[in-house]
Protein backbone atom coordinates (compact mmCIF):
# COMPACT_ATOMS: atom_id res chain seq x y z
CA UNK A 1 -11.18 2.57 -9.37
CA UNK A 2 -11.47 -0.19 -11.66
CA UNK A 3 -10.16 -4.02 -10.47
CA UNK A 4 -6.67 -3.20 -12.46
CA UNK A 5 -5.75 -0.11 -11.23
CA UNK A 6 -6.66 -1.75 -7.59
CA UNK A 7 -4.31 -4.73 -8.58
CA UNK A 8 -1.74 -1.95 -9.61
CA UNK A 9 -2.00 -0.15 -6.27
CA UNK A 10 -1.26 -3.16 -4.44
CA UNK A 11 1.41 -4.12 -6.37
CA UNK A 12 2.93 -0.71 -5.91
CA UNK A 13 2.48 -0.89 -2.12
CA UNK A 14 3.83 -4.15 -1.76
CA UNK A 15 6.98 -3.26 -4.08
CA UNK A 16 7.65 -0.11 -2.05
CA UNK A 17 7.31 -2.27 1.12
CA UNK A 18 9.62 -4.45 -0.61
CA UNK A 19 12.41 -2.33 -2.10
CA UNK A 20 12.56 0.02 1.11
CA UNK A 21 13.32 -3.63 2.82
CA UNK A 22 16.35 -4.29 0.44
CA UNK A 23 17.35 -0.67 0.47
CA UNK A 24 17.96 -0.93 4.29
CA UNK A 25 19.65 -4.12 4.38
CA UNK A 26 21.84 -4.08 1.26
CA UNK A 27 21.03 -1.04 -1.31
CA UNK A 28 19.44 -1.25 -4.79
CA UNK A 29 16.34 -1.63 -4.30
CA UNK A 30 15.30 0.50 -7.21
CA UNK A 31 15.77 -2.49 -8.97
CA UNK A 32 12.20 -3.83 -7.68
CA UNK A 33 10.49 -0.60 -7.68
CA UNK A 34 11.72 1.32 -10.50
CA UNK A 35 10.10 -1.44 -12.81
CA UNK A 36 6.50 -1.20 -10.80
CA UNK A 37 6.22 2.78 -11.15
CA UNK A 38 7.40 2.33 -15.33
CA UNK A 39 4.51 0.12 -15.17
CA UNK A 40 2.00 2.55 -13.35
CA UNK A 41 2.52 4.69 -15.98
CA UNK A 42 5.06 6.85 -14.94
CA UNK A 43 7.52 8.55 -17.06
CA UNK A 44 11.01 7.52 -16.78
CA UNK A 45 12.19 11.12 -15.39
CA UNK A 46 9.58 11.32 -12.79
CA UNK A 47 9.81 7.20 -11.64
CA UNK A 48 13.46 8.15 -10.80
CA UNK A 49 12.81 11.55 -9.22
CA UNK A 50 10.73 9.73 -7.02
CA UNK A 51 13.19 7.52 -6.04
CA UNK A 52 15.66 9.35 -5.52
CA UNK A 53 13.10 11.63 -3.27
CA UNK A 54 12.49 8.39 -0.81
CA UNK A 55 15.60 7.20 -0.86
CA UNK A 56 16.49 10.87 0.85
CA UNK A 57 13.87 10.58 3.23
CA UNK A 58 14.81 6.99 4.19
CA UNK A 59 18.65 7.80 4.43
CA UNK A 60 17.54 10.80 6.61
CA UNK A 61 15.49 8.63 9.26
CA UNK A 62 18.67 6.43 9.15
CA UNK A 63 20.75 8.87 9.93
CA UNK A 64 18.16 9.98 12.91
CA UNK A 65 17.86 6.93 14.56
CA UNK A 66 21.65 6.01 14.19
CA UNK A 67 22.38 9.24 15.98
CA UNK A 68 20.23 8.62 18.80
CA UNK A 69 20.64 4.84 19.12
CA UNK A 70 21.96 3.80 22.83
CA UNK A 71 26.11 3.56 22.70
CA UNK A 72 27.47 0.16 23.35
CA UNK A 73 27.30 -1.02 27.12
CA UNK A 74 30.51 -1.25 28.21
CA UNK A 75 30.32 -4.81 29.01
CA UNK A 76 29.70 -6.74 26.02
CA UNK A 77 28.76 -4.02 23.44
CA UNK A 78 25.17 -5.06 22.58
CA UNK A 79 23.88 -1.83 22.09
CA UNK A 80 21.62 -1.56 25.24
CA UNK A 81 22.12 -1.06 29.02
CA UNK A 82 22.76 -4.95 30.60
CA UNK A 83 22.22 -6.76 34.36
């Protein structure tokens, strides 16, 4: 691997690291990576397909760990068990 395609990879990590980070807190975070995987060479098509394909996975986990978070404690409804 040449010094630009290591400079590429790190970009991409860090993007991905970046947009699943938005994605979880307020949505759109295509808008970071979509740009990085156009620029890795990717076709259009495929950078989206992509996308779309961890943006399933992510919502899935989501959904996982929302359905087995702890319910509210009845006392002050902090999520966990309290004193």
């Amino acid at each position: 691997m040449s010094a630009v395609e290591l400079g590429l990879a790190a970009l991409l990590v860090a993007a991905g690291v970046v947009a699943g980070w938005i994605n979880t807190v307020a949505g759109a975070g295509s808008v970071v990576s979509l740009p990085v995987l156009l620029l890795w060479g990717l076709p259009v098509a495929e950078a989206n397909g992509t996308l779309r394909l961890a943006i399933l996975v992510q919502t899935a986990m989501a959904a996982h760990r929302a359905s087995t978070a702890p319910a509210p404690c009845a006392r002050c409804g902090c999520g966990r068990w309290c004193w």
